[in-house]
C-alpha atoms as a PDB file:
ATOM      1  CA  UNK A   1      93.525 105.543 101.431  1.00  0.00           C
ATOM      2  CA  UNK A   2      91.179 108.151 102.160  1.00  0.00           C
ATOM      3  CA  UNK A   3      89.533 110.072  99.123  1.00  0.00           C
ATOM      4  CA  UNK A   4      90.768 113.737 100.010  1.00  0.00           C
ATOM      5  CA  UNK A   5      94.606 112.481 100.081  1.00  0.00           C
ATOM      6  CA  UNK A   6      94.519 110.074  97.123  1.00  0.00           C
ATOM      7  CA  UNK A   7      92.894 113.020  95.087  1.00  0.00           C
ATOM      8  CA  UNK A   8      96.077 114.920  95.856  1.00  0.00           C
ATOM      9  CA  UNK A   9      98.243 113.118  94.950  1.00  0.00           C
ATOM     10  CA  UNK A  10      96.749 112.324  91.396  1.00  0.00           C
ATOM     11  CA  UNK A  11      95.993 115.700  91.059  1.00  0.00           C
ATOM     12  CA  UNK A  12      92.519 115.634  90.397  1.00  0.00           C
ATOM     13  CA  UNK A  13      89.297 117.169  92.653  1.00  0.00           C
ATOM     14  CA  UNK A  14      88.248 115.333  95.801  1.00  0.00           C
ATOM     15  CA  UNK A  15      84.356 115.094  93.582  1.00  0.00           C
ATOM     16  CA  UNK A  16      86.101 113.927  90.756  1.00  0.00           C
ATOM     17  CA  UNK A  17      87.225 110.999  92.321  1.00  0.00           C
ATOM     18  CA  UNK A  18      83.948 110.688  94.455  1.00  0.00           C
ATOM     19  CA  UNK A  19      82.033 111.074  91.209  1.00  0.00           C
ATOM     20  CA  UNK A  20      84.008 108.027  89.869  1.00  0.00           C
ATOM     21  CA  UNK A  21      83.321 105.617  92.687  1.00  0.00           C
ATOM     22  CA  UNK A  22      79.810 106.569  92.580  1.00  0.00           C
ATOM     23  CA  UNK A  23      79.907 105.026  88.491  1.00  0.00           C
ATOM     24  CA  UNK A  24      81.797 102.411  89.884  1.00  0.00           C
ATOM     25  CA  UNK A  25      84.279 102.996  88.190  1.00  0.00           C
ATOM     26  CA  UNK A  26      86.851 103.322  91.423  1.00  0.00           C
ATOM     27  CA  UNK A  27      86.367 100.488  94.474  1.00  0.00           C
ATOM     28  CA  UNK A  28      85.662 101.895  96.852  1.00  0.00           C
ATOM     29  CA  UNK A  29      84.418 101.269 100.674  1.00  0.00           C
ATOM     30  CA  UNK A  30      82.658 103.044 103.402  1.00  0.00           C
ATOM     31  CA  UNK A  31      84.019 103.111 106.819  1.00  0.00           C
ATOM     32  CA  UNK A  32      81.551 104.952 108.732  1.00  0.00           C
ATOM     33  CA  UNK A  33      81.732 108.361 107.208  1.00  0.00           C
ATOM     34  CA  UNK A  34      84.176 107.970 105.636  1.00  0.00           C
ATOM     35  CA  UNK A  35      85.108 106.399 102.270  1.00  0.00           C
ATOM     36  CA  UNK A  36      88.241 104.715 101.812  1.00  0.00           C
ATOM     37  CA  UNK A  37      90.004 102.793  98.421  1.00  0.00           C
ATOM     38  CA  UNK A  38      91.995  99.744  99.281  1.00  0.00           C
ATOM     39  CA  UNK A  39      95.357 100.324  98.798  1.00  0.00           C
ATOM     40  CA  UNK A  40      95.871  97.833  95.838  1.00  0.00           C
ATOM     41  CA  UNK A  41      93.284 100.109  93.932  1.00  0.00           C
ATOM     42  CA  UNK A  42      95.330 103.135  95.049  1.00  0.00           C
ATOM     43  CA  UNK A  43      98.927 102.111  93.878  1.00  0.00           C
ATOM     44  CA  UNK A  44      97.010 100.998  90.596  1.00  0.00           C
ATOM     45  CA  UNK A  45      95.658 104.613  89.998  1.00  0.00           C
ATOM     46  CA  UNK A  46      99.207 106.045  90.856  1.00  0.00           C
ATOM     47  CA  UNK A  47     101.082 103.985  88.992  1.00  0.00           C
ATOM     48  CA  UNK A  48     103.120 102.284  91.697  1.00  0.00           C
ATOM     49  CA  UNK A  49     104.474  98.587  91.819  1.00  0.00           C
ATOM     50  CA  UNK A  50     102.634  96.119  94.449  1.00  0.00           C
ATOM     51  CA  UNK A  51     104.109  95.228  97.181  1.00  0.00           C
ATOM     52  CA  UNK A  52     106.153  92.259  98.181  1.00  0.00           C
ATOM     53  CA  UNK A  53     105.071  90.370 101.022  1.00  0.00           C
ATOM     54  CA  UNK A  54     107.850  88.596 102.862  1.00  0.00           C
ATOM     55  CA  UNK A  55     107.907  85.208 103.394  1.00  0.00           C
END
């Protein structure tokens, strides 16, 4: 999940959260650009279930 959207939807500033990966306190990776949170980190930091994988 890109860092501008998951800031949104915790409600919290885009350099918040960038501040927080830079203390490592947030996984984080670079794509490019662009840095991205695996979306396991991302439904842990919103409070959401994991996902089921089908078998």
């Amino acid at each position: 999940m890109d860092v501008p959207d998951l800031a949104i939807a915790l409600g919290v500033s885009k350099h918040l959260l960038y501040r927080a990966i830079k203390a490592g306190e947030i996984r984080a990776s670079r794509i490019g650009q662009r840095v991205t949170v695996p979306p396991h980190v991302a439904r842990e930091l919103l409070c959401l279930p994991a996902t089921q994988v089908a078998a």
